[in-house]
C-alpha atoms as a PDB file:
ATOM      1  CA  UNK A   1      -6.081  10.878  -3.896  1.00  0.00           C
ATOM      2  CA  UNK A   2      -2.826   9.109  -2.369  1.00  0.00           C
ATOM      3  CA  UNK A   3      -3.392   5.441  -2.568  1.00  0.00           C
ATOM      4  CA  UNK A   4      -0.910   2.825  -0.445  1.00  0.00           C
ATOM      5  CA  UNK A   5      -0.331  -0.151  -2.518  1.00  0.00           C
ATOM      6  CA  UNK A   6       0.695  -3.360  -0.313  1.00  0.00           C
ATOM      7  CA  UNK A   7       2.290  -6.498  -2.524  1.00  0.00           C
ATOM      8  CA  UNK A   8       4.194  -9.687  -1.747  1.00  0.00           C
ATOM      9  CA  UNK A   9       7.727  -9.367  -3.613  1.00  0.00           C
ATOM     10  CA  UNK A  10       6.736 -11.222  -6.791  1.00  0.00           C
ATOM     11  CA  UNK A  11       3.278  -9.568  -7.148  1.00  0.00           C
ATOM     12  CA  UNK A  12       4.219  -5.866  -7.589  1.00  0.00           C
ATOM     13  CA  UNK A  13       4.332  -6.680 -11.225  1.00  0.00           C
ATOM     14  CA  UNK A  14       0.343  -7.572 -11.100  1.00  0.00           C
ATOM     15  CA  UNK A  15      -0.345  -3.704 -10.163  1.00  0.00           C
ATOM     16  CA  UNK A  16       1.800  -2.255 -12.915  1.00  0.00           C
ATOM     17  CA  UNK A  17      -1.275  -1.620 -14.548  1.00  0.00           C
ATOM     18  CA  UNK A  18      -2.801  -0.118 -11.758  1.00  0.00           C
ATOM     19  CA  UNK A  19      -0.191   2.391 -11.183  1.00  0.00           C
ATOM     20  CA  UNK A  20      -0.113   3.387 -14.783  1.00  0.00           C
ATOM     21  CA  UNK A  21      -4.164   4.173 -14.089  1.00  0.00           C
ATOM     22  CA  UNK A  22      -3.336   5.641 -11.281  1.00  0.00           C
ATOM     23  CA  UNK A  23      -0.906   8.287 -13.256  1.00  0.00           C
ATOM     24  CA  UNK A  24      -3.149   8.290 -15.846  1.00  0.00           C
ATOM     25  CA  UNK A  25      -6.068   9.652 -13.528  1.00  0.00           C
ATOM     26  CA  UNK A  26      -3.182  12.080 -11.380  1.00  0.00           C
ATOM     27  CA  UNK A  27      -3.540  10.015  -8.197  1.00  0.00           C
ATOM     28  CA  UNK A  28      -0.133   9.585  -6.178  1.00  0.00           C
ATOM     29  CA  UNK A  29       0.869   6.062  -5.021  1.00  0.00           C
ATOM     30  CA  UNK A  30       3.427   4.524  -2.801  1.00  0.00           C
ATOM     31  CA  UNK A  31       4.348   0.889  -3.549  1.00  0.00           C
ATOM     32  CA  UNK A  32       5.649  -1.316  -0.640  1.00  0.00           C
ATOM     33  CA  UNK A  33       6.393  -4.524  -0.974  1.00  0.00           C
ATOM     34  CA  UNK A  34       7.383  -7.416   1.660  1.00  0.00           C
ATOM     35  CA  UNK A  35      10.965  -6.631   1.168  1.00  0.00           C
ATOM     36  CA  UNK A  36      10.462  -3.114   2.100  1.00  0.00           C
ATOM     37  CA  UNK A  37       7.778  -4.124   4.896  1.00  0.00           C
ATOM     38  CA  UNK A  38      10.948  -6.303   6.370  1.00  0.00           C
ATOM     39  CA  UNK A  39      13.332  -3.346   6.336  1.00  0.00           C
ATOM     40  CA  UNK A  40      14.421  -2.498  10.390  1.00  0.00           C
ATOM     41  CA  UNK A  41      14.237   1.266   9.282  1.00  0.00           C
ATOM     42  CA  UNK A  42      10.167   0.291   8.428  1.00  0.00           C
ATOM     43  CA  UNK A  43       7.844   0.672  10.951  1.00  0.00           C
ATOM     44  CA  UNK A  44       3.706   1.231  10.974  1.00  0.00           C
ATOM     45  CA  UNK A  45       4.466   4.549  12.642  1.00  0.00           C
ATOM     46  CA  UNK A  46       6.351   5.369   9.284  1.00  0.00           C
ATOM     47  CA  UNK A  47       4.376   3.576   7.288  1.00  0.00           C
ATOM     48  CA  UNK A  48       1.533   4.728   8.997  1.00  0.00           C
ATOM     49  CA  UNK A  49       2.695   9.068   9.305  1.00  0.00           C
ATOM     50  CA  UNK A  50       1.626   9.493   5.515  1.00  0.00           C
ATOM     51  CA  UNK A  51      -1.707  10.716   4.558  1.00  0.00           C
ATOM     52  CA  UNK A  52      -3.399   7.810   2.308  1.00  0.00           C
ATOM     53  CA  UNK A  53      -6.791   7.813   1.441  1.00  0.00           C
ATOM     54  CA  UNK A  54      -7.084   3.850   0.127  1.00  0.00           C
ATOM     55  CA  UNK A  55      -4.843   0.832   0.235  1.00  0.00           C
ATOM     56  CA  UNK A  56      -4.865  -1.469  -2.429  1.00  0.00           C
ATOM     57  CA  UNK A  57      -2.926  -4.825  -1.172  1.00  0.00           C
ATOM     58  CA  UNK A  58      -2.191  -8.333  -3.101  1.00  0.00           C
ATOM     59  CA  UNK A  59      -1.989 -10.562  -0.186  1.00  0.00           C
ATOM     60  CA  UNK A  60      -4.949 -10.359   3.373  1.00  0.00           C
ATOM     61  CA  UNK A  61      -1.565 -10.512   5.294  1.00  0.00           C
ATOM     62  CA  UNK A  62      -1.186  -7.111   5.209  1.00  0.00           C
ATOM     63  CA  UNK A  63      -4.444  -6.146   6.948  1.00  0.00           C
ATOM     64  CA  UNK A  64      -2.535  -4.952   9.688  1.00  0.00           C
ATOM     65  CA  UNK A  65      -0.681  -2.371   7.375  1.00  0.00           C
ATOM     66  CA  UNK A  66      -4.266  -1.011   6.543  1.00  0.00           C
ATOM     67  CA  UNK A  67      -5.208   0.808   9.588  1.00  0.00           C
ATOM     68  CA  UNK A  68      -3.735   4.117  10.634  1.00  0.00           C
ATOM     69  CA  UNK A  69      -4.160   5.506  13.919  1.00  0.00           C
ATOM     70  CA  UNK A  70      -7.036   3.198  15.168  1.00  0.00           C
ATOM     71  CA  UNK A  71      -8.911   4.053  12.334  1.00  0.00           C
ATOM     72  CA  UNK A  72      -9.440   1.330   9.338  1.00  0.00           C
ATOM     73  CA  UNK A  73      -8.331   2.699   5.797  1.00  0.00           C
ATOM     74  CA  UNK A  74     -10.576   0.768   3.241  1.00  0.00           C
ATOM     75  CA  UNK A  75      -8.839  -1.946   1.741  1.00  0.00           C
ATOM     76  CA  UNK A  76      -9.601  -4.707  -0.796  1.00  0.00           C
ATOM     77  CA  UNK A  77      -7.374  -7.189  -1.328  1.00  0.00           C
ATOM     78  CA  UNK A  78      -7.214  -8.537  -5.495  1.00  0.00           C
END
């Protein structure tokens, strides 16, 4: 499974052991943080292009990274 993980800058270090489970179980991950969200060469098209099956994210402002194409990806935010 591909999983999309969604953090605030200074909470990517509270999935560190979520990515290591991830590895551990050979799931692929993509980490994107605020800083990267705020990039001009981001966009939800982009972002939105890649196959994920889940997204993980820190903070509820991100719902609108969640959805892909009109359809809702689940997400739970932690």
């Amino acid at each position: 499974m591909r999983f999309l993980l969604l953090s605030s800058g200074g909470q990517a270090s509270c999935l560190k052991t979520l990515m290591k489970e991830l590895v551990a179980r050979e799931h692929e991950y993509f980490l994107a943080d605020s800083n990267f969200l705020k990039n001009e060469f981001t966009t939800l098209e982009n972002l939105h292009s890649q196959s994920f099956d889940a997204v993980i994210m820190t903070d509820y402002k991100f719902k609108k990274y969640a959805s892909c194409k009109g359809k809702k990806k689940e997400s739970r935010e932690i």
